[in-house]
Protein backbone atom coordinates (compact mmCIF):
# COMPACT_ATOMS: atom_id res chain seq x y z
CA UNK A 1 78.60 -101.39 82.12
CA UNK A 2 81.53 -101.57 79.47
CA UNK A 3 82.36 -104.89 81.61
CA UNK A 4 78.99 -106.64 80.70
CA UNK A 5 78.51 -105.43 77.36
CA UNK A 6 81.37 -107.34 76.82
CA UNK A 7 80.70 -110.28 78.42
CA UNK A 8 77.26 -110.33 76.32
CA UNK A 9 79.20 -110.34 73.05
CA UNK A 10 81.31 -112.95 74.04
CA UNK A 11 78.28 -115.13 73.87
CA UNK A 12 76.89 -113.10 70.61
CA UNK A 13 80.29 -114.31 68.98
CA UNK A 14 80.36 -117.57 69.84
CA UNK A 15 84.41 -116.67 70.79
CA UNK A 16 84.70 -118.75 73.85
CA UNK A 17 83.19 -121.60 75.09
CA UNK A 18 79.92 -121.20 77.90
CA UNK A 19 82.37 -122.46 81.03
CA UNK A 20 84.69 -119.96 79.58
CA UNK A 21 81.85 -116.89 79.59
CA UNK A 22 80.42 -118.48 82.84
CA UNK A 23 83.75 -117.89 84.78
CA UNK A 24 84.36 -114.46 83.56
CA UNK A 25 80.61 -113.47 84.75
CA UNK A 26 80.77 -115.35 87.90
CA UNK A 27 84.56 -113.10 88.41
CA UNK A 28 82.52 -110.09 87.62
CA UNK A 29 79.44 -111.24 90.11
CA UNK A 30 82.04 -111.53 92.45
CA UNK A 31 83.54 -108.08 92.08
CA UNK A 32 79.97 -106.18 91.78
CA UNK A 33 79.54 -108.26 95.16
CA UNK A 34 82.60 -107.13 96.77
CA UNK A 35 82.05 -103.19 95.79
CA UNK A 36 78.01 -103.52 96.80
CA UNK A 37 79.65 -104.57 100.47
CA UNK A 38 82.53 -102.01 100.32
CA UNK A 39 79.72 -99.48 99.73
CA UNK A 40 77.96 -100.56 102.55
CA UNK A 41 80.43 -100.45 104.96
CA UNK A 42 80.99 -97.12 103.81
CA UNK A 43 77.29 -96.48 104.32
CA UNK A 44 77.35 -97.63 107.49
CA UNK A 45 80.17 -95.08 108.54
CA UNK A 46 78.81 -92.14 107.04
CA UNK A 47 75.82 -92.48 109.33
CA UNK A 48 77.69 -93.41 112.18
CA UNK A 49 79.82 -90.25 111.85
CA UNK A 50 76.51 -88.04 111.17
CA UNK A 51 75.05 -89.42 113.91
CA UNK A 52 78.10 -88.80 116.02
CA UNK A 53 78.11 -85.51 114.89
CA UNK A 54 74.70 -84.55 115.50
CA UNK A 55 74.99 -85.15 118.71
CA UNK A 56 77.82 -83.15 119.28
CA UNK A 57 76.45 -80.40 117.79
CA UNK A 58 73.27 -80.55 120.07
CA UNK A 59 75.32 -80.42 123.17
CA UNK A 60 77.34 -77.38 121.71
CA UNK A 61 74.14 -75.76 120.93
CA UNK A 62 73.61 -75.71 117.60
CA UNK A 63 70.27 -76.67 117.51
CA UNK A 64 68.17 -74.23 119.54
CA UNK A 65 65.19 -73.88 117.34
CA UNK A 66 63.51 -71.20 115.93
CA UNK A 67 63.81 -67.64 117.92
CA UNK A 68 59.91 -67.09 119.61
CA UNK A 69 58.03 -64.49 117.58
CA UNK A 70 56.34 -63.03 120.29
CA UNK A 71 58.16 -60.91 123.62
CA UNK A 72 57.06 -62.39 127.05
CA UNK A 73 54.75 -58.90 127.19
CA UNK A 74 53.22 -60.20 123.66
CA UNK A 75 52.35 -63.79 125.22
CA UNK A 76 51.00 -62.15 128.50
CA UNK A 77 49.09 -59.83 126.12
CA UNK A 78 47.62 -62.82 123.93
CA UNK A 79 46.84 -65.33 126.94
CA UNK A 80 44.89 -62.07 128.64
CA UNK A 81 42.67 -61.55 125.36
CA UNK A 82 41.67 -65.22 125.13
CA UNK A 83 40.85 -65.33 128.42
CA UNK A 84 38.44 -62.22 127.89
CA UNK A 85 37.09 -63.98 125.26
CA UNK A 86 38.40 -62.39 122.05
CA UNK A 87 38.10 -64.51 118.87
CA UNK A 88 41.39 -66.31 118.31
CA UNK A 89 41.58 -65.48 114.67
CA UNK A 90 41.38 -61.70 115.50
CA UNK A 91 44.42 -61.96 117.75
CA UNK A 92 46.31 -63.37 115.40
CA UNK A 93 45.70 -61.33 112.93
CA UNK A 94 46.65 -58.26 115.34
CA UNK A 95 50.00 -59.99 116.67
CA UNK A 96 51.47 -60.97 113.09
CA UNK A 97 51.03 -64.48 114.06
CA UNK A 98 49.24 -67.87 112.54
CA UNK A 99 46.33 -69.10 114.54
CA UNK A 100 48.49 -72.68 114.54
CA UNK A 101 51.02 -70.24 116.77
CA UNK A 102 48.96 -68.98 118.73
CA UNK A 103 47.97 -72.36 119.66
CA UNK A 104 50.85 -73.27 120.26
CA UNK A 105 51.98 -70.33 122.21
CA UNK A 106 48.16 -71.39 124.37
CA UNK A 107 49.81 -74.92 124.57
CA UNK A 108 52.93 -74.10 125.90
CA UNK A 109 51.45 -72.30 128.73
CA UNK A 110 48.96 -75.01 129.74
């Protein structure tokens, strides 16, 4: 910023001459060109590495997901009741569980 605050009061001042001002801005153009493309590259690289290291990370393990909240006896439990023809909402409500996961939980089994 200092950079073209100056360069505007060289042209408030009347110090130098336009080609003079011209050349210094089209120097500075330059240079806020070069860093926009150094900062891309750099860009580029960071997501390349994150990407890299997501991956790793997957086949290490790292991302399992959530743990389940229900036991295998829970979900046997649940899928028993809907099929006798207990309200959903009820069941939920009884397990500790959102209706969305229980849906899901119905899903997963289908």
């Amino acid at each position: 910023m200092d950079e073209i605050r100056s360069l505007l009061s060289l042209t408030d001042t009347g110090a130098q001459t336009c080609a003079e001002v011209m050349a210094r801005t089209e120097l500075h153009l330059e240079d806020v060109r070069r860093r926009i493309a150094d900062l891309q590259k750099i860009e580029v690289t960071l997501a390349t590495t994150l990407a890299r290291c997501t991956a790793i990370a997957r086949q290490r393990g790292a991302y399992r997901g959530r743990k389940r909240s229900l036991s295998d006896e829970m979900i046997a439990d649940l899928h028993r009741r809907v099929a006798a023809g207990e309200r959903k909402a009820t069941i939920a409500r009884d397990m500790g569980i959102s209706r969305e996961t229980l849906y899901q939980y119905l899903r997963a089994a289908a």
